[in-house]
N, C-alpha and C. Protein backbone atom coordinates (compact mmCIF):
# COMPACT_ATOMS: atom_id res chain seq x y z
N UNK A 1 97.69 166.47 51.04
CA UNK A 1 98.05 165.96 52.34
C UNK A 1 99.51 166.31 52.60
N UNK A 2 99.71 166.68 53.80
CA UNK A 2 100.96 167.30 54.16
C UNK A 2 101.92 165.83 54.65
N UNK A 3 103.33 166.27 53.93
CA UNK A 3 103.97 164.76 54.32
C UNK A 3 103.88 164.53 56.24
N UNK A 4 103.94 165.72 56.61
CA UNK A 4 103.58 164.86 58.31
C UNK A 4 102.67 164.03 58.34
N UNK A 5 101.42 164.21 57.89
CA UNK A 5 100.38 163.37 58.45
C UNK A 5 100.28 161.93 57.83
N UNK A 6 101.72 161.72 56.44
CA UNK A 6 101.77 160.52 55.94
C UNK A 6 102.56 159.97 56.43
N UNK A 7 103.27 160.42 57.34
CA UNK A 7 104.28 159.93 58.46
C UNK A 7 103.74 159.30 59.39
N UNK A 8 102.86 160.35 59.97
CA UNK A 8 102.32 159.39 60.93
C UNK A 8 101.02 158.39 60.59
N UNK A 9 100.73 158.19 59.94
CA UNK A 9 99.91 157.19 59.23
C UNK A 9 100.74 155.59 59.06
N UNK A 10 102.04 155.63 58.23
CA UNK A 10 102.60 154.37 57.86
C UNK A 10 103.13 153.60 58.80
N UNK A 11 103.12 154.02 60.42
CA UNK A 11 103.44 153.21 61.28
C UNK A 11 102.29 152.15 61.91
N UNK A 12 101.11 152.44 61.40
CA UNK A 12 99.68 152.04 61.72
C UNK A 12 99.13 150.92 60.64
N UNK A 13 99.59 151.13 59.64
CA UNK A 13 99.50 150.40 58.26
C UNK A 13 100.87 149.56 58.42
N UNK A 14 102.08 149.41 59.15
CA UNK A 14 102.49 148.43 59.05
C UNK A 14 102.33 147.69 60.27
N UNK A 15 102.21 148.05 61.19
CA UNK A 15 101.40 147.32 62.77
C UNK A 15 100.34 146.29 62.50
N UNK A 16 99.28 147.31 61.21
CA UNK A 16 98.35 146.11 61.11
C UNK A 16 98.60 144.96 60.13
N UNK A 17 99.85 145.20 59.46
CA UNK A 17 100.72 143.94 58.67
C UNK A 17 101.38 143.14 59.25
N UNK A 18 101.61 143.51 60.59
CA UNK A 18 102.40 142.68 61.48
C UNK A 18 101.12 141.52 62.21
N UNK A 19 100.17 142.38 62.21
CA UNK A 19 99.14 141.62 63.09
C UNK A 19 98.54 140.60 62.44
N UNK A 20 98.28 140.94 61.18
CA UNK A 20 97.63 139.86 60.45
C UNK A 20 98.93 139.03 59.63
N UNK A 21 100.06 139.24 59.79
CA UNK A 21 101.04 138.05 59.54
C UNK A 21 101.05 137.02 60.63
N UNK A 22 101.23 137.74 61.75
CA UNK A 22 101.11 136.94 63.52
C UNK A 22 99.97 135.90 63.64
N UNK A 23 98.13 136.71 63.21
CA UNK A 23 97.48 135.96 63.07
C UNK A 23 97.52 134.49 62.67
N UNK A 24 97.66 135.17 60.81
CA UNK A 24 97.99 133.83 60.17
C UNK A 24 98.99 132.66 60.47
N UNK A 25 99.81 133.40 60.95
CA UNK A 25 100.82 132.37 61.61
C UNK A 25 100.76 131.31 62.86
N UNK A 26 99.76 132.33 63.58
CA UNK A 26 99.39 131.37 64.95
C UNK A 26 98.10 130.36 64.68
N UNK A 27 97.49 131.02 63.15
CA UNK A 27 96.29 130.36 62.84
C UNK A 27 97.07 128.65 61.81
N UNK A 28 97.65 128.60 61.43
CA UNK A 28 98.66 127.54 60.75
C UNK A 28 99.34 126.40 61.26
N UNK A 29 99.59 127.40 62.51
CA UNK A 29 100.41 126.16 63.25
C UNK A 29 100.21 125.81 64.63
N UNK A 30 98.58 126.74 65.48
CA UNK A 30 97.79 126.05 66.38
C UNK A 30 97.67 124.63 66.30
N UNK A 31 98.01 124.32 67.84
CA UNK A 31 97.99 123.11 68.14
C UNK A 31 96.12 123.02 69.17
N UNK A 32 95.47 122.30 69.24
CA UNK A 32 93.96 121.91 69.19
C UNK A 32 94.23 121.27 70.74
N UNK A 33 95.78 120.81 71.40
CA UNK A 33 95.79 119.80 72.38
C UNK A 33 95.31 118.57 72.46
N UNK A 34 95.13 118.21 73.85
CA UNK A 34 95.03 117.19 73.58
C UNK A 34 94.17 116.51 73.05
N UNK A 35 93.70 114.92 72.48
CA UNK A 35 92.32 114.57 71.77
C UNK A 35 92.78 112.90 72.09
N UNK A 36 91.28 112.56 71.98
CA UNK A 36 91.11 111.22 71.78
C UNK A 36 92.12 110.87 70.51
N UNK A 37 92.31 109.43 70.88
CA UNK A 37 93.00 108.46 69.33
C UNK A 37 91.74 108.68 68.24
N UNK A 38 90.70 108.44 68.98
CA UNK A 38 89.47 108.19 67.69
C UNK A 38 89.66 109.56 66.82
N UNK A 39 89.38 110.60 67.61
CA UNK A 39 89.34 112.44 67.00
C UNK A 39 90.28 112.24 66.08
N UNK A 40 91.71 111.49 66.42
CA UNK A 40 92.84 112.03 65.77
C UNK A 40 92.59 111.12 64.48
N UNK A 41 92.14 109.78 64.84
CA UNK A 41 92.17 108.71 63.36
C UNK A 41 90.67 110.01 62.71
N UNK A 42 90.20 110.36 63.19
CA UNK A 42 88.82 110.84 62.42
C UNK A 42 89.74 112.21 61.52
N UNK A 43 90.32 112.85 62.40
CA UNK A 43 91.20 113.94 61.77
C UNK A 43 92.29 113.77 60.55
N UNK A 44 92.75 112.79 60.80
CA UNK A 44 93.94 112.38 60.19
C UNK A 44 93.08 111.85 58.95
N UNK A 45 92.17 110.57 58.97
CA UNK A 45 91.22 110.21 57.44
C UNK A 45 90.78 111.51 57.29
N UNK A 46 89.90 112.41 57.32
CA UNK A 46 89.73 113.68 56.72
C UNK A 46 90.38 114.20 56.27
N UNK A 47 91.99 114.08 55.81
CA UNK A 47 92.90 115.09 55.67
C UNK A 47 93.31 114.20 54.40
N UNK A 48 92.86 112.65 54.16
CA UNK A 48 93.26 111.90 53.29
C UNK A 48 92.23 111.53 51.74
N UNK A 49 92.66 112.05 50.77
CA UNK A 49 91.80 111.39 49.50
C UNK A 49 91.66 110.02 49.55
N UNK A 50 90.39 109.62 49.35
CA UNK A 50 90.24 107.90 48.98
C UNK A 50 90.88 108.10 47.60
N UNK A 51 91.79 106.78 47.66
CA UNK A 51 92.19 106.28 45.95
C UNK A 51 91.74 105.79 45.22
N UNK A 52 90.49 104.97 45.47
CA UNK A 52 89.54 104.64 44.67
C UNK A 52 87.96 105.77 44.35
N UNK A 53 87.02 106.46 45.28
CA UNK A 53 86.66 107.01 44.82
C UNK A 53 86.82 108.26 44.67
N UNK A 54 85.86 109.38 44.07
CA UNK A 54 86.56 110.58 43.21
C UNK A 54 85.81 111.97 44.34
N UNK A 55 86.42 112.27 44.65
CA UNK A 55 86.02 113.59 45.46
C UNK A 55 85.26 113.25 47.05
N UNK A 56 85.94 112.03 47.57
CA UNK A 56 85.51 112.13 48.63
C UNK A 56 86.61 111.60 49.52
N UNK A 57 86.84 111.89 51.05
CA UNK A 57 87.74 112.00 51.72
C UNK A 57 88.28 110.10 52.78
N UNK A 58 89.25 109.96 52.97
CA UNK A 58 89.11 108.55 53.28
C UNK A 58 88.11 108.25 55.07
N UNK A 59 87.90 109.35 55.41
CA UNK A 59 86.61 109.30 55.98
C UNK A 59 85.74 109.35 55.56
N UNK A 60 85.03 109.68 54.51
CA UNK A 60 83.64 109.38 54.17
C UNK A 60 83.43 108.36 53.48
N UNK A 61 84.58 107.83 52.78
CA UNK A 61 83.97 106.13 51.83
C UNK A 61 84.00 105.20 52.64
N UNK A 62 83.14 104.39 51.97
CA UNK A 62 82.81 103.06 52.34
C UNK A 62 83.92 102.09 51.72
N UNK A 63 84.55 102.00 51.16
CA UNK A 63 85.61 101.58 49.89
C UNK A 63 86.48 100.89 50.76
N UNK A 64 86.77 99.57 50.50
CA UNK A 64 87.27 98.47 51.15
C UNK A 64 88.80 99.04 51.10
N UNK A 65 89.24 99.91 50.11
CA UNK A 65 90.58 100.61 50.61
C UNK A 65 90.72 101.74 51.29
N UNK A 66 89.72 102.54 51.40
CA UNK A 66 89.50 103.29 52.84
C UNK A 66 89.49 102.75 53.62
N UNK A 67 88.73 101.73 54.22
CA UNK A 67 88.45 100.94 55.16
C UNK A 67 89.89 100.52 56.00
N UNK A 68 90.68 100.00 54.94
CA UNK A 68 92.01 99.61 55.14
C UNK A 68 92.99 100.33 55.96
N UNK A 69 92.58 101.65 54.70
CA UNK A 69 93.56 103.28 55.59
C UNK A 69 93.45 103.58 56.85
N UNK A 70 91.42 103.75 57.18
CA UNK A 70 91.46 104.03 58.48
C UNK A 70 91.85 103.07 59.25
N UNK A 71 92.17 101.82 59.08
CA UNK A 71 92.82 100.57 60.22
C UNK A 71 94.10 100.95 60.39
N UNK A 72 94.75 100.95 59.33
CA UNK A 72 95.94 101.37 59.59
C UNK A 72 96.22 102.59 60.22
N UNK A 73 95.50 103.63 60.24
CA UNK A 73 95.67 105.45 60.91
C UNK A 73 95.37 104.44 62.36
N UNK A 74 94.44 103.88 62.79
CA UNK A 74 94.00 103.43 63.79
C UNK A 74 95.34 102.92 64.45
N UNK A 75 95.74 101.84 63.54
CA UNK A 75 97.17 101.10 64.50
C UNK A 75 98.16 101.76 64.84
N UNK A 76 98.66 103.16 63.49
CA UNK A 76 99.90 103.78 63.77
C UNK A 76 98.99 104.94 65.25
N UNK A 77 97.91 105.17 64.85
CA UNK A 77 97.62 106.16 66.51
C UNK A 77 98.23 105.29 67.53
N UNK A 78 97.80 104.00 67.74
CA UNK A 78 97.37 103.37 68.86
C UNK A 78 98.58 103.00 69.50
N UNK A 79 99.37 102.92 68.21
CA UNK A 79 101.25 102.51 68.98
C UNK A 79 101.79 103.95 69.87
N UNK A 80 101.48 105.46 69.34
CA UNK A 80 101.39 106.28 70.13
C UNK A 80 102.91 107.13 69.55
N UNK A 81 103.30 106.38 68.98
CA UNK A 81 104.95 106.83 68.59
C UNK A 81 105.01 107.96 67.49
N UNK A 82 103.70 107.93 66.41
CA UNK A 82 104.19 108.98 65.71
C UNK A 82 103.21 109.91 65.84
N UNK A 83 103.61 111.39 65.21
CA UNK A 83 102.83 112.57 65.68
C UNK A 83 101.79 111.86 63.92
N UNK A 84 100.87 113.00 64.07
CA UNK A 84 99.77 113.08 62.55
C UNK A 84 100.08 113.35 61.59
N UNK A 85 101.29 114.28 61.99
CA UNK A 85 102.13 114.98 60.33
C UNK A 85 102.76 113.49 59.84
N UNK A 86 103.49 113.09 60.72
CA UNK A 86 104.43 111.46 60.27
C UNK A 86 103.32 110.23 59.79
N UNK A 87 102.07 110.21 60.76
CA UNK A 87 101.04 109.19 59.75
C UNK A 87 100.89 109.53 58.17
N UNK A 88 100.67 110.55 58.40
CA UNK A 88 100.10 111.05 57.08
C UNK A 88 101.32 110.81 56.16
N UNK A 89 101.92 111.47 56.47
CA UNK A 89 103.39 110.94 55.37
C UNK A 89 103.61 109.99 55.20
N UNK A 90 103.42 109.12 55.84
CA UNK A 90 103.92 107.61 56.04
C UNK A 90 102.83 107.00 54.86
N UNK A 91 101.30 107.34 54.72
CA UNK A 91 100.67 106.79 54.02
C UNK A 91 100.79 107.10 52.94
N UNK A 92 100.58 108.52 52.52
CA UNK A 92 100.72 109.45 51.38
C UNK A 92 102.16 108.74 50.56
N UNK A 93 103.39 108.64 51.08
CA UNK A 93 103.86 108.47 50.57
C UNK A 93 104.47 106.62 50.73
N UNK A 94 103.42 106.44 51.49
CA UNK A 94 104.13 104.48 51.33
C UNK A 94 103.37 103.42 50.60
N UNK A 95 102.52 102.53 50.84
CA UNK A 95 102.49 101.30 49.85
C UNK A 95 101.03 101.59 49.34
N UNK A 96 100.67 102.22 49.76
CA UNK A 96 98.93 102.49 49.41
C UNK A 96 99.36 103.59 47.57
N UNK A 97 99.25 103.16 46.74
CA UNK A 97 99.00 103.89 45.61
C UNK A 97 97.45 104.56 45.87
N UNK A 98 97.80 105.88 44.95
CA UNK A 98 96.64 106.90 44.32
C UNK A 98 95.98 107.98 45.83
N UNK A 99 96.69 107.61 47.38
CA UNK A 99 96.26 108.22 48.43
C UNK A 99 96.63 109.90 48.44
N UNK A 100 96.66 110.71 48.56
CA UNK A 100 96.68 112.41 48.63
C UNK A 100 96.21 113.06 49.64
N UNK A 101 96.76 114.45 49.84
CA UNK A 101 96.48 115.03 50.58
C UNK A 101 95.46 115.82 50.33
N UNK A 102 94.36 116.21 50.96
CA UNK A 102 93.19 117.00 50.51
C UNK A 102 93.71 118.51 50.83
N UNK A 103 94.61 119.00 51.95
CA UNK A 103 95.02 120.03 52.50
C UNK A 103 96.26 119.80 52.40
N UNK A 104 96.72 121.17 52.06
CA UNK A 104 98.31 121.33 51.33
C UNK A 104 98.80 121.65 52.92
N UNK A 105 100.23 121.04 53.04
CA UNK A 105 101.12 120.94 54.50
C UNK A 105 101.15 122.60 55.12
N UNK A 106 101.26 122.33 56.37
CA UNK A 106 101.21 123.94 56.42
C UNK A 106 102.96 124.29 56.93
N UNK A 107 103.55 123.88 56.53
CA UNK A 107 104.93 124.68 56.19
C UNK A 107 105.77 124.48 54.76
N UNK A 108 106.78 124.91 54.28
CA UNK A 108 107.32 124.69 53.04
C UNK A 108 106.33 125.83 51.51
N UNK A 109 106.63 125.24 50.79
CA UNK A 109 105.91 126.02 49.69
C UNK A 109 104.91 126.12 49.94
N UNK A 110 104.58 124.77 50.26
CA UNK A 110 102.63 124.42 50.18
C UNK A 110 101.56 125.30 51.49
N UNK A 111 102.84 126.23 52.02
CA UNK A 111 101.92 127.11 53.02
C UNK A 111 101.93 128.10 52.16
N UNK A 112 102.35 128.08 51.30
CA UNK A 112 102.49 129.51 50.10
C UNK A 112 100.21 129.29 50.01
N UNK A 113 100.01 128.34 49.80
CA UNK A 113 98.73 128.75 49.10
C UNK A 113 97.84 128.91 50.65
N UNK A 114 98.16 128.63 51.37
CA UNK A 114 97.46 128.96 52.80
C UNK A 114 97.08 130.99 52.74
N UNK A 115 98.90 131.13 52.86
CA UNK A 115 99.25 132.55 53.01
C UNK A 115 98.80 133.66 51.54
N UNK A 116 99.31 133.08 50.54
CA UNK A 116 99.22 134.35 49.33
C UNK A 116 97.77 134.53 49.64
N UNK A 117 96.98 133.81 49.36
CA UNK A 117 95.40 134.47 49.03
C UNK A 117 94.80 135.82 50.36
N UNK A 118 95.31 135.42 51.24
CA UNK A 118 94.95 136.01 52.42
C UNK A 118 95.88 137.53 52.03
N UNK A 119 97.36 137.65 52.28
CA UNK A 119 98.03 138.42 52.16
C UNK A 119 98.08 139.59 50.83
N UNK A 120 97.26 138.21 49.73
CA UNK A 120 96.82 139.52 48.48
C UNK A 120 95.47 140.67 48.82
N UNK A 121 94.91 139.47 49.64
CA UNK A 121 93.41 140.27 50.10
C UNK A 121 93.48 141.63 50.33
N UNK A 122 94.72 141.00 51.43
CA UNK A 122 95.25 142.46 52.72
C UNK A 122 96.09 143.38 52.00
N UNK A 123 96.39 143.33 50.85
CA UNK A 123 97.57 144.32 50.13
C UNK A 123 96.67 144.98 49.13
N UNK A 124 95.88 143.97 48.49
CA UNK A 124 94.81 144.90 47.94
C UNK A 124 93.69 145.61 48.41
N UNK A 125 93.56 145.01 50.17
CA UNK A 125 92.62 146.49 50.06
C UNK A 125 93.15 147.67 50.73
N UNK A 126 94.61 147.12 51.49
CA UNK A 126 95.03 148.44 51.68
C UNK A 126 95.57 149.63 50.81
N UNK A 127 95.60 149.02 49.30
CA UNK A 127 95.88 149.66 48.16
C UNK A 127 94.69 150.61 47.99
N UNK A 128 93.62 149.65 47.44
CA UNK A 128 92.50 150.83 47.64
C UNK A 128 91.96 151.67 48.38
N UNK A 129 92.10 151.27 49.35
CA UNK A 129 92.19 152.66 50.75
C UNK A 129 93.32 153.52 50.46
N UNK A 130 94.37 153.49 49.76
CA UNK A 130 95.24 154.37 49.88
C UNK A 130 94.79 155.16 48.06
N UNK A 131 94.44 154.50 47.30
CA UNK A 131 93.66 154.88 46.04
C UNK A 131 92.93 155.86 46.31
N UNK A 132 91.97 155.91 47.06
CA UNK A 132 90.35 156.06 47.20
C UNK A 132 91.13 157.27 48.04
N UNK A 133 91.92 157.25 48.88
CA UNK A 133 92.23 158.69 49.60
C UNK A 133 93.01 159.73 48.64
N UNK A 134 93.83 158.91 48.14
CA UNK A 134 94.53 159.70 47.11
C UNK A 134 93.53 160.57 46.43
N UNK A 135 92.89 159.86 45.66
CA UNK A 135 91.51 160.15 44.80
C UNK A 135 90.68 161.71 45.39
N UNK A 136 90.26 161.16 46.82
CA UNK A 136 89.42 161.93 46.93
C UNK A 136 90.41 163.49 47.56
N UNK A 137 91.62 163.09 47.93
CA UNK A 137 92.41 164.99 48.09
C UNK A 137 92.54 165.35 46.89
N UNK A 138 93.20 164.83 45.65
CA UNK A 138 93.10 165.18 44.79
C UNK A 138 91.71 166.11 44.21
N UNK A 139 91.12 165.67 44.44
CA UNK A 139 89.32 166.04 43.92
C UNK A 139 89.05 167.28 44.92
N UNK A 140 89.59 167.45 46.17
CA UNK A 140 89.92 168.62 46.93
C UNK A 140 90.25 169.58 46.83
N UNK A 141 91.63 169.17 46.21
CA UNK A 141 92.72 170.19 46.00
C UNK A 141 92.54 171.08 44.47
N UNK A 142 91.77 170.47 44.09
CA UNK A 142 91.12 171.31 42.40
C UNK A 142 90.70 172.51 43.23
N UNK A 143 89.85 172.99 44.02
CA UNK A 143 89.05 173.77 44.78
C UNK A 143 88.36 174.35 43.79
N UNK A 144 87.64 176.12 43.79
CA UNK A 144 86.75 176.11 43.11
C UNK A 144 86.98 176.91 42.04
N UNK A 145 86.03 177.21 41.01
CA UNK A 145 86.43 177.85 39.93
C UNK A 145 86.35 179.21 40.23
N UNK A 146 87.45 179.74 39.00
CA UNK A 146 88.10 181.18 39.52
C UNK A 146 86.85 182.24 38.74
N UNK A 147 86.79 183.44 38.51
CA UNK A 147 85.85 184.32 37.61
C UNK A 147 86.03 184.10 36.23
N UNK A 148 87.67 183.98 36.17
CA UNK A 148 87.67 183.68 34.38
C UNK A 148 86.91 182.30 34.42
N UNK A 149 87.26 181.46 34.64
CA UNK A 149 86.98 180.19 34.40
C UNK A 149 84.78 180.60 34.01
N UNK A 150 84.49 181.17 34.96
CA UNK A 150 83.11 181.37 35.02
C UNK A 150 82.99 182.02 33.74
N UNK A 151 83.63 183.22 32.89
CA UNK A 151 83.46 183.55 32.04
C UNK A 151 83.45 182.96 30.85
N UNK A 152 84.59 181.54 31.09
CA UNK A 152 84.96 181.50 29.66
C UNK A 152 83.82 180.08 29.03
N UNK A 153 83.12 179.70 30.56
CA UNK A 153 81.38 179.00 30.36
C UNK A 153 80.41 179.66 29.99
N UNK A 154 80.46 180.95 30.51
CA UNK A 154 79.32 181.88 29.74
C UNK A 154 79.56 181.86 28.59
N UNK A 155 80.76 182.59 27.77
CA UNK A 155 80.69 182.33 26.13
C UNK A 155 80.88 181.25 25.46
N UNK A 156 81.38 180.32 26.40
CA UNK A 156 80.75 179.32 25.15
C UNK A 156 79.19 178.60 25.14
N UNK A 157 78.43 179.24 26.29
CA UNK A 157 76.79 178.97 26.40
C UNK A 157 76.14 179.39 25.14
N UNK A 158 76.97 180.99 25.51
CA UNK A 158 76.24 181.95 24.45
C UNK A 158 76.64 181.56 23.05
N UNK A 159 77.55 181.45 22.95
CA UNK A 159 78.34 180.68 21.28
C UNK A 159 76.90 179.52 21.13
N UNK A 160 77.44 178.60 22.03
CA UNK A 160 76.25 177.76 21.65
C UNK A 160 75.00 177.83 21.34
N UNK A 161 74.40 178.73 22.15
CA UNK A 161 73.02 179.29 21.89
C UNK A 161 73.25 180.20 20.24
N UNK A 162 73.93 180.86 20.03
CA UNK A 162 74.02 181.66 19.03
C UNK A 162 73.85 181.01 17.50
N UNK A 163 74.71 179.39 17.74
CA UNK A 163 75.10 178.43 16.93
C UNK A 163 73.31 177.65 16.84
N UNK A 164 73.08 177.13 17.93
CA UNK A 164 71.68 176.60 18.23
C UNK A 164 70.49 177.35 17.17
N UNK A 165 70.54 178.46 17.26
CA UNK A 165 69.61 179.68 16.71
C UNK A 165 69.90 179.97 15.49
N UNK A 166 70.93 179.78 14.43
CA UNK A 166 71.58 180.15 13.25
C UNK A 166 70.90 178.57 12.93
N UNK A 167 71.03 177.81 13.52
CA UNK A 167 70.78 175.87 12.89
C UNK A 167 69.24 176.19 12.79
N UNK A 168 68.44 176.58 13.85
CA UNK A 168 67.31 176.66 13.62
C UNK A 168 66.49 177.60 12.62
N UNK A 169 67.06 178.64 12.40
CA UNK A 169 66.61 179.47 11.12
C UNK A 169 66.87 179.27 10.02
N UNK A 170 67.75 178.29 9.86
CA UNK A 170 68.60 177.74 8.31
C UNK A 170 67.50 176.79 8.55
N UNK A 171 66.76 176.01 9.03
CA UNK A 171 65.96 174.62 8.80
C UNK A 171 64.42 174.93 8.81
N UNK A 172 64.28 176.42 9.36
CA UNK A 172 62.79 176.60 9.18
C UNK A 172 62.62 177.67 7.87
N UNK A 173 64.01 177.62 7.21
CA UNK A 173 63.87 178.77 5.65
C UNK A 173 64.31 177.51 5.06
N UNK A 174 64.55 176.09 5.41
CA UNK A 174 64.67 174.89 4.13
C UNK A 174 65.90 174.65 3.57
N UNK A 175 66.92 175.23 4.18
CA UNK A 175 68.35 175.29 3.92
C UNK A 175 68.97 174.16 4.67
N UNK A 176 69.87 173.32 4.14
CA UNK A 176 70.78 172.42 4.66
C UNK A 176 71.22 173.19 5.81
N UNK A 177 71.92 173.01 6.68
CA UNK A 177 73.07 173.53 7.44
C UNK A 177 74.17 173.47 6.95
């Protein structure tokens, strides 16, 4: 491949790195508008571990300290004063022991695990697309075999055959090889 045409190639391969950074980015920190209090208490318990039972969300238990949580998501909605990021913090980190986040925050480190998996995806397969092309000019650029080359397969056919035929007459006169 001639370096022009890898020139004009890497402006296309980083456009589409720009696009799927933009994506992810607008996909992270989309806002849904506006919603009912209920949507938001329903949103906000989904986003919360029950502390008492084991793998289920403080919307789905029945657990008299779920129960609790969602009253409380209910009251801090209903006062109207804080956004969902501030409930959540407020619980996660105030008098309720063993409560968690089921979904890691989407800014700070904890968007690190949002972003890496996606961004390794996209680096590894644009790797192998650039592998797999490499690969196959390479496999091109061998082109075809010259006359010697053709010759120097004929004698060793014939060697072989010659070798083949010496093994077989040594074993039908009872001779080792």
């Amino acid at each position: 491949m001639s370096w022009q045409r890898s020139i004009k190639r890497w402006p296309s391969w980083v456009l589409l790195l720009f696009v799927v950074a933009a994506l992810l980015g607008i996909g992270t920190t989309r806002d849904a508008g506006a919603r009912t209090p209920e949507e938001r208490v329903e949103e906000i318990s989904q986003q919360l571990a029950c502390p008492v039972c084991n793998g289920e969300t403080v919307y789905e238990s029945r657990n008299t300290g779920s129960v609790q949580i969602r009253e409380l998501i209910r009251q801090r909605v209903s006062e109207g004063v804080l956004s969902d990021q501030q409930i959540i913090d407020g619980i996660v980190d105030g008098p309720v022991e063993g409560v968690e986040l089921l979904v890691p925050r989407s800014s700070g480190v904890e968007a690190l695990a949002w972003v890496l998996p996606s961004a390794a995806f996209v680096i590894g397969a644009a790797g192998l697309a650039i592998a797999f092309r490499r690969w196959g000019e390479s496999a091109r650029s061998l082109g075809s075999a010259s006359p010697e080359d053709y010759a120097l397969v004929e004698a060793a056919i014939a060697e072989a055959a010659i070798t083949e035929r010496a093994v077989g007459a040594q074993a039908e006169a009872g001779d080792e090889p």
